[in-house]
C-alpha atoms as a PDB file:
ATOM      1  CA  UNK A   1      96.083 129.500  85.132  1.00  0.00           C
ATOM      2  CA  UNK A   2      96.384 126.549  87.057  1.00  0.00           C
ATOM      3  CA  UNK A   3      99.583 125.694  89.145  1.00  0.00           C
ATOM      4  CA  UNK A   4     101.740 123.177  89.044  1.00  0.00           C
ATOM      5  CA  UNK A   5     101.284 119.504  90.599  1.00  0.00           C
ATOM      6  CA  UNK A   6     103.494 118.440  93.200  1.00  0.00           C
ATOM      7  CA  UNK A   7     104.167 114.628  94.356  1.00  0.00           C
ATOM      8  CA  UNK A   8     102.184 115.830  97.783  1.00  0.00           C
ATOM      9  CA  UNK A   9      99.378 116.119  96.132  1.00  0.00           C
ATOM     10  CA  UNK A  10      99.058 112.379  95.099  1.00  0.00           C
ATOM     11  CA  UNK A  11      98.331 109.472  96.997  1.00  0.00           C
ATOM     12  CA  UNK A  12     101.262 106.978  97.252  1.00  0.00           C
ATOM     13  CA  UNK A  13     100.183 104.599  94.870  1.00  0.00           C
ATOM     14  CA  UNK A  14      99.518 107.432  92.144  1.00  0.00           C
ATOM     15  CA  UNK A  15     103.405 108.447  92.507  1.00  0.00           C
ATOM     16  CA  UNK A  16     104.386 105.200  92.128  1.00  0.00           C
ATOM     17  CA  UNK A  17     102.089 104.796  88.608  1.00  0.00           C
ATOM     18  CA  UNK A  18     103.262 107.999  87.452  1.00  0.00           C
ATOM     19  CA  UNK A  19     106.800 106.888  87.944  1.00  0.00           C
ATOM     20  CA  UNK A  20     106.791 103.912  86.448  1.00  0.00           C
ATOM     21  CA  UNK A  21     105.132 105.213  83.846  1.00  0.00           C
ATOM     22  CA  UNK A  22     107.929 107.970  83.632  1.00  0.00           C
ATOM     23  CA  UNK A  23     110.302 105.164  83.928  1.00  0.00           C
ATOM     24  CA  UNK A  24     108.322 103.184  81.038  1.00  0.00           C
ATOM     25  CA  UNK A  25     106.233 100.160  82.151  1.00  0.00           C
ATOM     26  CA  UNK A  26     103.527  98.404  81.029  1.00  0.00           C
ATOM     27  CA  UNK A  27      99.777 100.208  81.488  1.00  0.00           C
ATOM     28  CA  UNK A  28      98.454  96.827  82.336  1.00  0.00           C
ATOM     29  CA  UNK A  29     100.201  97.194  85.778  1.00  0.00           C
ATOM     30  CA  UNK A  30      98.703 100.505  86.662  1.00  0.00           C
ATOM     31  CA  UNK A  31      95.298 100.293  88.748  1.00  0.00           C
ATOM     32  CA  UNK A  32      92.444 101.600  86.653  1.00  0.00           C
ATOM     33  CA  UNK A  33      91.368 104.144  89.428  1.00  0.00           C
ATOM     34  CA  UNK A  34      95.359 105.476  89.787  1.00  0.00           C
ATOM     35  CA  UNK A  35      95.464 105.720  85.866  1.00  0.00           C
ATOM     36  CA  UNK A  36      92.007 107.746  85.492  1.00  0.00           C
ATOM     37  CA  UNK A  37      92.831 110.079  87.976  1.00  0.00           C
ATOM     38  CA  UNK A  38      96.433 110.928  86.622  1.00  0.00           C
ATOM     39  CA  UNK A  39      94.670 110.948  83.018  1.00  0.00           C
ATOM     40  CA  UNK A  40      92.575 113.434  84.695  1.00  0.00           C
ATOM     41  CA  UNK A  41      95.293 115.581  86.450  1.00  0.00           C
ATOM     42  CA  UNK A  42      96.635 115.625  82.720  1.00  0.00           C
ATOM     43  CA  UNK A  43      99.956 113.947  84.083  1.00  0.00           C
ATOM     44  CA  UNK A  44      99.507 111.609  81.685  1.00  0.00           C
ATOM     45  CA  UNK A  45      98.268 110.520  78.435  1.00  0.00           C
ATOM     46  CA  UNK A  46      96.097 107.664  77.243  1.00  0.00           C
ATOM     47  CA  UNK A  47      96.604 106.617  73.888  1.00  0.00           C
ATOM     48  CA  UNK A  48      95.209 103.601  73.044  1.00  0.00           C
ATOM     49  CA  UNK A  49      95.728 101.624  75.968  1.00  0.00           C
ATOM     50  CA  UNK A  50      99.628 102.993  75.709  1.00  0.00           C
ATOM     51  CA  UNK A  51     100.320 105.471  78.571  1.00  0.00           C
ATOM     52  CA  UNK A  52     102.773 108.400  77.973  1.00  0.00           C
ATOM     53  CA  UNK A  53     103.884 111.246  80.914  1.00  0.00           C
ATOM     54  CA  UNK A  54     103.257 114.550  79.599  1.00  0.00           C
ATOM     55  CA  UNK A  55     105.781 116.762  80.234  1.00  0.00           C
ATOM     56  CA  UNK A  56     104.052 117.707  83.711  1.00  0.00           C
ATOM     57  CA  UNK A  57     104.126 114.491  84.475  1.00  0.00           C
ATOM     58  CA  UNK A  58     107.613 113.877  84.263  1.00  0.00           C
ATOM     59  CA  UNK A  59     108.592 117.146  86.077  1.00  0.00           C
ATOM     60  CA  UNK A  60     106.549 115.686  89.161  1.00  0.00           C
ATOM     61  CA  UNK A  61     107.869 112.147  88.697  1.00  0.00           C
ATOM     62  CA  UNK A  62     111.527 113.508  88.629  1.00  0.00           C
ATOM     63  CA  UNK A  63     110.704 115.244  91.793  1.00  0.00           C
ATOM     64  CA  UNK A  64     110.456 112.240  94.097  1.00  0.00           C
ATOM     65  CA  UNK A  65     113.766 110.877  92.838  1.00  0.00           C
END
């Protein structure tokens, strides 16, 4: 079993990515190298160019705030 992401274990501008995608922007405003290594952490999800937390994602996201 793997443990649980925390925000420390992101760079800066993959927090800010996975909040805003927690917080519901655009995928067009996410660098490609922030939003294929969050796809990768499975924070979030890909779907056709739309990007969706998973709920990981928006337990590391709520975190910071």
């Amino acid at each position: 079993m793997r443990r649980l992401m925390t925000s420390s274990d992101l760079t800066d501008g993959e927090l800010m990515a996975l909040s805003a995608i927690v917080d519901g922007a655009m995928s067009r405003h996410i660098p490609k190298a922030d939003r294929e290594r969050l796809v990768e952490l499975r924070l979030i999800q890909d779907s056709m160019g739309v990007l969706f937390p998973t709920p990981e994602g928006r337990i590391v996201a709520r975190k910071v705030k």
